[in-house]
Protein backbone atom coordinates (compact mmCIF):
# COMPACT_ATOMS: atom_id res chain seq x y z
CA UNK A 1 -137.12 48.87 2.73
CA UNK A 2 -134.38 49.46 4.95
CA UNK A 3 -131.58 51.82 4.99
CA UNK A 4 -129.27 49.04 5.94
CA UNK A 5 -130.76 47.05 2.22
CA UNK A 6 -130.42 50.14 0.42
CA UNK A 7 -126.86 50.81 1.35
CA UNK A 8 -126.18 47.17 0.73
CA UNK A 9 -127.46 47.63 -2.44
CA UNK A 10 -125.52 50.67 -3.29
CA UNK A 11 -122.55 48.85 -2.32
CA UNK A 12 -122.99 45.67 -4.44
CA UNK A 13 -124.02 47.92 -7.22
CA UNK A 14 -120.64 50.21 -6.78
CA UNK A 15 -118.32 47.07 -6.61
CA UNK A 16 -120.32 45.27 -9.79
CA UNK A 17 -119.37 49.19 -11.89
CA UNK A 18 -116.40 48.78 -10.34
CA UNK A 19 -115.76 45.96 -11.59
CA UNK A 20 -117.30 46.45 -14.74
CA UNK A 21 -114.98 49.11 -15.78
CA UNK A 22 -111.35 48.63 -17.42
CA UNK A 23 -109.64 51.46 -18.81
CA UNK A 24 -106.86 50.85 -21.36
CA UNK A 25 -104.12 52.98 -21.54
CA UNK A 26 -102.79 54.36 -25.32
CA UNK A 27 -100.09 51.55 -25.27
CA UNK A 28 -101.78 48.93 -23.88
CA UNK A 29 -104.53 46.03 -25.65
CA UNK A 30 -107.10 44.37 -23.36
CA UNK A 31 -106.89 40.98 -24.26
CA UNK A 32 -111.10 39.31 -22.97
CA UNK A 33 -112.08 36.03 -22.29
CA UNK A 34 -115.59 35.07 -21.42
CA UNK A 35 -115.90 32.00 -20.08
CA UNK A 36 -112.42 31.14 -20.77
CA UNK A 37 -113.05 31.51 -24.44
CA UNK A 38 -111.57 34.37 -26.73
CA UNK A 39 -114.46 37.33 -26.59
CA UNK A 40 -112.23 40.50 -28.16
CA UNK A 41 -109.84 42.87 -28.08
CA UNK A 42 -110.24 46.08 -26.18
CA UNK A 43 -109.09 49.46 -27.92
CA UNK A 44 -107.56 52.34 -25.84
CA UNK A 45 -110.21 54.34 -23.42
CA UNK A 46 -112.85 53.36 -21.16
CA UNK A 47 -114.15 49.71 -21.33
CA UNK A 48 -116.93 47.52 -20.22
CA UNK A 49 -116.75 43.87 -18.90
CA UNK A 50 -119.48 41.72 -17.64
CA UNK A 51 -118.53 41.11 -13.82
CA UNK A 52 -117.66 37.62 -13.02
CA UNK A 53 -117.92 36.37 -16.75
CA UNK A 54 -114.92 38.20 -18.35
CA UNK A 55 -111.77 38.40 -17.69
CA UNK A 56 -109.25 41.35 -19.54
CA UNK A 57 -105.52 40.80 -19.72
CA UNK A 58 -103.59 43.92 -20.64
CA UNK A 59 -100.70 43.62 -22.84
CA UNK A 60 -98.24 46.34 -23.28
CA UNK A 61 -97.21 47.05 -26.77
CA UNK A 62 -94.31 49.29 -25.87
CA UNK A 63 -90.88 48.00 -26.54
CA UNK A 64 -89.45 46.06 -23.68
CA UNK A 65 -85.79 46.25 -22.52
CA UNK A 66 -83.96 43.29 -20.91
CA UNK A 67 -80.45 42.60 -19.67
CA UNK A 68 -79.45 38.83 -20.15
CA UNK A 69 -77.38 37.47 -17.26
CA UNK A 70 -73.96 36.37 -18.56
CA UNK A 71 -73.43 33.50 -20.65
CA UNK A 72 -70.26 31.60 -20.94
CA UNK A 73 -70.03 30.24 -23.99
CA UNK A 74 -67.36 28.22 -26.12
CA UNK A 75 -66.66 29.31 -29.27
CA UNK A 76 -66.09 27.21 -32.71
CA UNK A 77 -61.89 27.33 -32.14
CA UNK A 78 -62.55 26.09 -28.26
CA UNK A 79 -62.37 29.23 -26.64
CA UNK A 80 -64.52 29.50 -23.38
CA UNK A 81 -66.14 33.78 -23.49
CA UNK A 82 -67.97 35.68 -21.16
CA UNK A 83 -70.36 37.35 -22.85
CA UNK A 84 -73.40 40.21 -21.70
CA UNK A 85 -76.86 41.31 -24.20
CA UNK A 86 -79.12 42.69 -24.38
CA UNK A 87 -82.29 42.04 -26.20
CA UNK A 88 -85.32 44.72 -27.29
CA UNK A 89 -88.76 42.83 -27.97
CA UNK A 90 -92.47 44.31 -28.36
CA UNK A 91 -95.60 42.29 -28.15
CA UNK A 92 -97.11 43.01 -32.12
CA UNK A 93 -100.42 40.52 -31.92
CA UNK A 94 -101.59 40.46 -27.68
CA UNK A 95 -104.27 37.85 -28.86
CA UNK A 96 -101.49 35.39 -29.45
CA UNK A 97 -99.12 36.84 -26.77
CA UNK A 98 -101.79 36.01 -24.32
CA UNK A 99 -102.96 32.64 -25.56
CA UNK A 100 -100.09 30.91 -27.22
CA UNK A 101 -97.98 31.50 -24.38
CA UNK A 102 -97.48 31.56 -20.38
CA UNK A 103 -96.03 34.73 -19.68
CA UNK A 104 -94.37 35.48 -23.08
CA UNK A 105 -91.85 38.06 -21.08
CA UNK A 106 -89.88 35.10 -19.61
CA UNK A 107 -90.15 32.86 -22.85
CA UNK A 108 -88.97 35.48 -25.12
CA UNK A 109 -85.72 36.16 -22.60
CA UNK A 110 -85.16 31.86 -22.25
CA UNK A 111 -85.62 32.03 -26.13
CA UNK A 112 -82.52 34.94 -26.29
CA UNK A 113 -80.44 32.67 -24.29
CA UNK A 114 -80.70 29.60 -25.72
CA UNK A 115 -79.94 30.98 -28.94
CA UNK A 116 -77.07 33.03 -27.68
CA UNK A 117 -75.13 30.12 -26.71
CA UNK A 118 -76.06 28.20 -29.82
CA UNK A 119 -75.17 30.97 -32.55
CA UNK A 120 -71.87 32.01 -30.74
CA UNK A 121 -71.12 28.57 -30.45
CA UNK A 122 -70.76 27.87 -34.22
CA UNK A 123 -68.62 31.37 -34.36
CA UNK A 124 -64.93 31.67 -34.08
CA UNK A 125 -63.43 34.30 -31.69
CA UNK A 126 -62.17 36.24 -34.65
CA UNK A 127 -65.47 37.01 -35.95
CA UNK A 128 -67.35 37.56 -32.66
CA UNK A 129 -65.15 40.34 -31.86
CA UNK A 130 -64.36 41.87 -35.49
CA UNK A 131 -68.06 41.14 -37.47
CA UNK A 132 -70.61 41.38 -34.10
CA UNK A 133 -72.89 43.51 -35.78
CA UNK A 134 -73.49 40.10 -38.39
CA UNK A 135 -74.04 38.03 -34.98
CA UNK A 136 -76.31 40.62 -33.58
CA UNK A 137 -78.54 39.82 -36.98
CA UNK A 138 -78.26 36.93 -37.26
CA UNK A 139 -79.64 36.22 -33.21
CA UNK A 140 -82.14 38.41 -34.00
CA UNK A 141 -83.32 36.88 -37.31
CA UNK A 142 -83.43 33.36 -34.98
CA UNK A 143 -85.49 34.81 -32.83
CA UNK A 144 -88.11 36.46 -34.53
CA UNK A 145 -88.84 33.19 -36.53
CA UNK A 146 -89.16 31.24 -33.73
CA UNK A 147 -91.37 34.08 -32.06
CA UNK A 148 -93.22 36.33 -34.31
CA UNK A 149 -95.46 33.95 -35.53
CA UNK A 150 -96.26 31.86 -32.90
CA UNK A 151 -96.10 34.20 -30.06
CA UNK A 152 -96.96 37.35 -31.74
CA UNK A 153 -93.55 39.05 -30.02
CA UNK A 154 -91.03 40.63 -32.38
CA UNK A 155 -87.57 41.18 -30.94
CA UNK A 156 -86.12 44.47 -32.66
CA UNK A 157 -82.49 44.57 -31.64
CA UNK A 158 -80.28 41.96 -30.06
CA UNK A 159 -76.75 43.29 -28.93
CA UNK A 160 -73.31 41.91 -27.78
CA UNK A 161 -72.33 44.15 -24.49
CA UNK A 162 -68.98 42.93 -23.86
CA UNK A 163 -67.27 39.89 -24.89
CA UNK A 164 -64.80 38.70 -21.85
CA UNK A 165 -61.39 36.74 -22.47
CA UNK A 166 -59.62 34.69 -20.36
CA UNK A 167 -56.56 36.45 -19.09
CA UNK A 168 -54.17 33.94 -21.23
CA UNK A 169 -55.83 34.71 -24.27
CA UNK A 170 -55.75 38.54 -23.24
CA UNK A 171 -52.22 38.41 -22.89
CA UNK A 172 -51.73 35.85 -26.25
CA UNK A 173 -53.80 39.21 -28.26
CA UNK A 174 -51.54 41.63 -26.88
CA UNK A 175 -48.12 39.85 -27.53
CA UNK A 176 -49.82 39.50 -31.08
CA UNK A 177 -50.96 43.30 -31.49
CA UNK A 178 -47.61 44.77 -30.65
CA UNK A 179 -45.64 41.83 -32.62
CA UNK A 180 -48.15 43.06 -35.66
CA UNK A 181 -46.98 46.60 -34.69
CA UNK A 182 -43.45 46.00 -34.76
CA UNK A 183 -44.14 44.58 -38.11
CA UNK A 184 -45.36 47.20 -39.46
CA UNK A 185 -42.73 49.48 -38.25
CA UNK A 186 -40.17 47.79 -40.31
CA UNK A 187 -41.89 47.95 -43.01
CA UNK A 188 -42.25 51.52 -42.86
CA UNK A 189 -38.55 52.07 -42.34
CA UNK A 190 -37.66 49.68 -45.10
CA UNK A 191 -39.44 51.22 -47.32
CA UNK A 192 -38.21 54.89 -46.39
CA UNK A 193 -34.86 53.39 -46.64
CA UNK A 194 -35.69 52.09 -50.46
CA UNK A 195 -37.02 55.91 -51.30
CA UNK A 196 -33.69 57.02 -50.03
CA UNK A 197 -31.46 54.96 -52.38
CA UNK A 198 -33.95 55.73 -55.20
CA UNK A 199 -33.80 59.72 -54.46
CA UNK A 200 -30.27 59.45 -54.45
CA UNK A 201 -29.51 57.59 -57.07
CA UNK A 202 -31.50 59.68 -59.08
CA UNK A 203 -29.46 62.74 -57.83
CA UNK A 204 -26.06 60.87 -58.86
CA UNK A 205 -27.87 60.24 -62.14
CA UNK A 206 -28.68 64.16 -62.77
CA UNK A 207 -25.00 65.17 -61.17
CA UNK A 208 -23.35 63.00 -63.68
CA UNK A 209 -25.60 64.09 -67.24
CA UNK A 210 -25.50 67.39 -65.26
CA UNK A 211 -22.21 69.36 -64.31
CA UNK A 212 -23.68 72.46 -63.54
CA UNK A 213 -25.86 70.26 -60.75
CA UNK A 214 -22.73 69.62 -58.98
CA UNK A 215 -21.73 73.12 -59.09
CA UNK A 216 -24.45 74.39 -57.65
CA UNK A 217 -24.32 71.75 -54.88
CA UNK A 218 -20.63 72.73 -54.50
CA UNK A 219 -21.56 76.50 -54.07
CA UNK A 220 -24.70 75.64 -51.62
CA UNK A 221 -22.01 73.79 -49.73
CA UNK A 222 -20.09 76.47 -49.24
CA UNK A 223 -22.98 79.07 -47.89
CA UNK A 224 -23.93 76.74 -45.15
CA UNK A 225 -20.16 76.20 -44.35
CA UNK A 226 -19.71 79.97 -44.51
CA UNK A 227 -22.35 80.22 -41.87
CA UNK A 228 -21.85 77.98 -39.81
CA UNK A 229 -18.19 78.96 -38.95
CA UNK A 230 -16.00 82.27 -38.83
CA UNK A 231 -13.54 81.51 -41.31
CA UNK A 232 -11.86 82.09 -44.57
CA UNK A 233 -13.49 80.00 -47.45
CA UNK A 234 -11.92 80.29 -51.10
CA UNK A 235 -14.38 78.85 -53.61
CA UNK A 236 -12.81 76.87 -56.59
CA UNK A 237 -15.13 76.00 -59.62
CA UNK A 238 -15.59 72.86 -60.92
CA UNK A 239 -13.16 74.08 -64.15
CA UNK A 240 -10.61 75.13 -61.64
CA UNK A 241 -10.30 71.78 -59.70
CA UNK A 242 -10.63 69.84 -63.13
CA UNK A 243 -7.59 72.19 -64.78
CA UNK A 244 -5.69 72.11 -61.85
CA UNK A 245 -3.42 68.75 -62.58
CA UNK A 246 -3.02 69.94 -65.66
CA UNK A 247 -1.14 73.07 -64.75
CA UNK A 248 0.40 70.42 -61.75
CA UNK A 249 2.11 68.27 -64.49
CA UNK A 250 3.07 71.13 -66.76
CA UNK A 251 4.81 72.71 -63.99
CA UNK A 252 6.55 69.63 -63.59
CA UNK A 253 8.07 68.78 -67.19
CA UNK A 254 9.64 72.73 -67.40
CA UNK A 255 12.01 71.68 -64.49
């Protein structure tokens, strides 16, 4: 024999173990078909196929991350949004993943889109931008049925970005928000401005079951007057000012 046979031999032999071997990485599944038929399911590690009679698909099991292009969408109360998700999926079951469906990647994001427009569709502005974490559910509960099962692909979170107005409605919000503000603001005031009058007729109340109230109001007057000012202050009592006609109109009737 030959070299040249024996290093053809070597070769054919080095490209058939080549070929032979598959090595499956911790979050990976080999998916094999022989013959085109199902043969099994390769664990983690270092594999074995039969050259030219199987064929091993890898599927990642990792969660997968995609961006969905922006959708515009018109809501329930005719309002035409511009709206960016995202969508989280893993593959659960690769068997099915690889058999039930051409490249389950793409199907999975068509799947998110369609349903995107369709569930925000049947919601009103108000509750896409106030309840989005119940849309986020719900799209996600949509798609798992129509995927997990069949496809063996679970989406785990669906999320609304950013929701997008038109520039009219923008400004329509904002005249709203500060109108709602304004609101508010009076009703603040009126209601300080009912505490007043209640606080002060109360005081009135006490000053009139109460004359030593008012002369201690009188004489608290007449500190802060006394301080404010460089003059002469003489304080009367309530008993003076109250005596005082009297000893007015007796004065009178002796002339």
């Amino acid at each position: 024999m030959s070299a040249w046979v024996i290093f053809l031999i070597v070769v054919v032999v080095l490209v058939l173990l080549g070929a032979a071997v598959r090595i499956v990485k911790q979050y990976e599944r080999g998916v094999v078909l022989r013959f085109g038929r199902l043969s099994g399911l390769r664990q983690p590690g270092l594999n074995f196929i039969v050259p030219l009679v199987d064929r091993m698909t890898k599927v990642s099991l990792r969660i997968t991350t995609v961006v969905l292009e922006p959708q515009e969408v018109i809501t329930r109360d005719n309002v035409t949004v511009r709206v960016d998700a995202v969508v989280y999926f893993m593959a659960i079951d690769p068997v099915k993943a690889v058999i039930n469906v051409e490249e389950y990647k793409q199907a999975i994001i068509q799947l998110a889109l369609t349903t995107l427009r369709s569930v925000l569709g049947q919601s009103e502005l108000d509750e896409l931008l106030a309840h989005r974490d119940q849309i986020n559910l719900r799209l996600r509960e949509i798609i798992d049925e129509q995927s997990e099962t069949p496809w063996g692909v679970r989406a785990t979170l669906v999320e609304i970005k950013d929701v997008l107005l038109p520039e009219p409605m923008q400004r329509a919000m904002a005249r709203q928000a500060e109108a709602e503000r304004e609101k508010r603001a009076k009703v603040i005031h009126a209601e300080g401005e009912r505490l007043a009058a209640d606080t002060l007729a109360e005081a009135a109340r006490i000053i009139q079951t109460q004359p030593a109230a008012l002369q201690l109001r009188y004489l608290q007057s007449l500190v802060e007057m006394a301080g404010e000012r460089n003059s002469t202050i003489i304080p009367l009592t309530v008993d003076l000012l109250s005596a005082l006609p009297r000893v007015l109109g007796g004065g009178g009737g002796a002339r």
